[in-house]
Protein backbone atom coordinates (compact mmCIF):
# COMPACT_ATOMS: atom_id res chain seq x y z
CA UNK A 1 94.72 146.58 88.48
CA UNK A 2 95.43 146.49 84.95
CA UNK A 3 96.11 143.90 81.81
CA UNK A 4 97.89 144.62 78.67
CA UNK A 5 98.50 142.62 75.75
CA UNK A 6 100.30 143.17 72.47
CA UNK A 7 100.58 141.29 69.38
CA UNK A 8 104.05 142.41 66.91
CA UNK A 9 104.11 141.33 63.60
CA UNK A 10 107.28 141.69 60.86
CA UNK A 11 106.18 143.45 57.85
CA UNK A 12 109.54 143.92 56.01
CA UNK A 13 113.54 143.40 57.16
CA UNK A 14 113.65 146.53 59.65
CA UNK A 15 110.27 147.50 59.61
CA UNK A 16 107.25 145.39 61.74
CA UNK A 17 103.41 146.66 62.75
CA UNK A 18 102.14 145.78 66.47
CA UNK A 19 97.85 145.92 67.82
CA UNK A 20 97.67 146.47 71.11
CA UNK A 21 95.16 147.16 74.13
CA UNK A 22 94.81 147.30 77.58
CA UNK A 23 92.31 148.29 80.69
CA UNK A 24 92.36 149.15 84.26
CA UNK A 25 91.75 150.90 86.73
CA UNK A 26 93.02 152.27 90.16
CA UNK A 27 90.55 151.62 93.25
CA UNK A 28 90.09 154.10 96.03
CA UNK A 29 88.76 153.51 99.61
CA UNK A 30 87.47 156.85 99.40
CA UNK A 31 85.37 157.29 96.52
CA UNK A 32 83.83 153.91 96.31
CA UNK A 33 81.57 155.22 93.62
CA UNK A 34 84.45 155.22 91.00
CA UNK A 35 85.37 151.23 91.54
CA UNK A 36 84.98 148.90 88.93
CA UNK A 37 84.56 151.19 86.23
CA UNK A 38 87.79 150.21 83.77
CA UNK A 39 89.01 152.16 81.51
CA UNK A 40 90.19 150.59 78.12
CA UNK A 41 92.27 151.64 75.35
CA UNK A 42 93.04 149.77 71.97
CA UNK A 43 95.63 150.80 68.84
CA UNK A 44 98.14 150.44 66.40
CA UNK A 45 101.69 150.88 65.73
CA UNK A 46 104.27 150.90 63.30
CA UNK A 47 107.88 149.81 64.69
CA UNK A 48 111.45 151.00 62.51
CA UNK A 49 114.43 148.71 64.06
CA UNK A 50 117.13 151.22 64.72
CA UNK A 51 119.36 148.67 66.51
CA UNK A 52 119.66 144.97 65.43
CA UNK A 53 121.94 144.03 68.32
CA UNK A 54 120.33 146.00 71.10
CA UNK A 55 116.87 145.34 69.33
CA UNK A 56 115.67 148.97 70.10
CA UNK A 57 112.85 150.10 67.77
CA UNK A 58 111.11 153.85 66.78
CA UNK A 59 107.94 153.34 67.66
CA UNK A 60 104.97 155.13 66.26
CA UNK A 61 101.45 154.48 67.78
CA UNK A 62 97.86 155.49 67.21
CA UNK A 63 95.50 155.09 70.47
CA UNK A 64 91.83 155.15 71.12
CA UNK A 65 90.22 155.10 74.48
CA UNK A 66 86.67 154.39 76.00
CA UNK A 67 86.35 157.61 76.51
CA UNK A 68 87.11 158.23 72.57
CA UNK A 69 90.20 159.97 73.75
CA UNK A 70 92.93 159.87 70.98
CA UNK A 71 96.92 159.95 70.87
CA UNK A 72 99.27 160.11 68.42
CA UNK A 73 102.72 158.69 70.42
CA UNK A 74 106.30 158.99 69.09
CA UNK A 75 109.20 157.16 71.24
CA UNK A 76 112.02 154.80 71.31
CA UNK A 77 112.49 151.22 72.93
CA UNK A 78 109.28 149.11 73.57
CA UNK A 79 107.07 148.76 76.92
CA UNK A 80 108.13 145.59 77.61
């Protein structure tokens, strides 16, 4: 189970900043114990348009879990 939302604002021409979080979790029939306990993460992002037609964008992202795990992500195209 698992939600997701993102919000993607323009900043300049070619250049536009997105927030974005999510949560889940996967259940197990087998360790029952572990249900129901989501896990959420939350950040911010900076997206370069590399391809007007194709809109494809650089994306650069900052992320902070529950746990107060961090990442630091670098990719093309967007998650959906």
């Amino acid at each position: 189970m698992t939600a997701q939302a993102e919000l993607r604002m323009p900043i300049w021409r070619w250049i536009g900043a997105t927030t974005f979080a999510s949560t889940g979790d996967v259940f197990s029939f087998q360790n029952r114990e572990r249900n129901g306990k989501l896990k959420s993460a939350a950040g911010l992002g900076l997206r370069i348009r590399v391809d007007k037609k194709e809109k494809t964008n650089l994306r650069f992202d900052y992320a902070i879990t529950s746990d107060r795990n961090t990442g630091f992500y670098i990719s093309f195209g967007e998650a959906f």
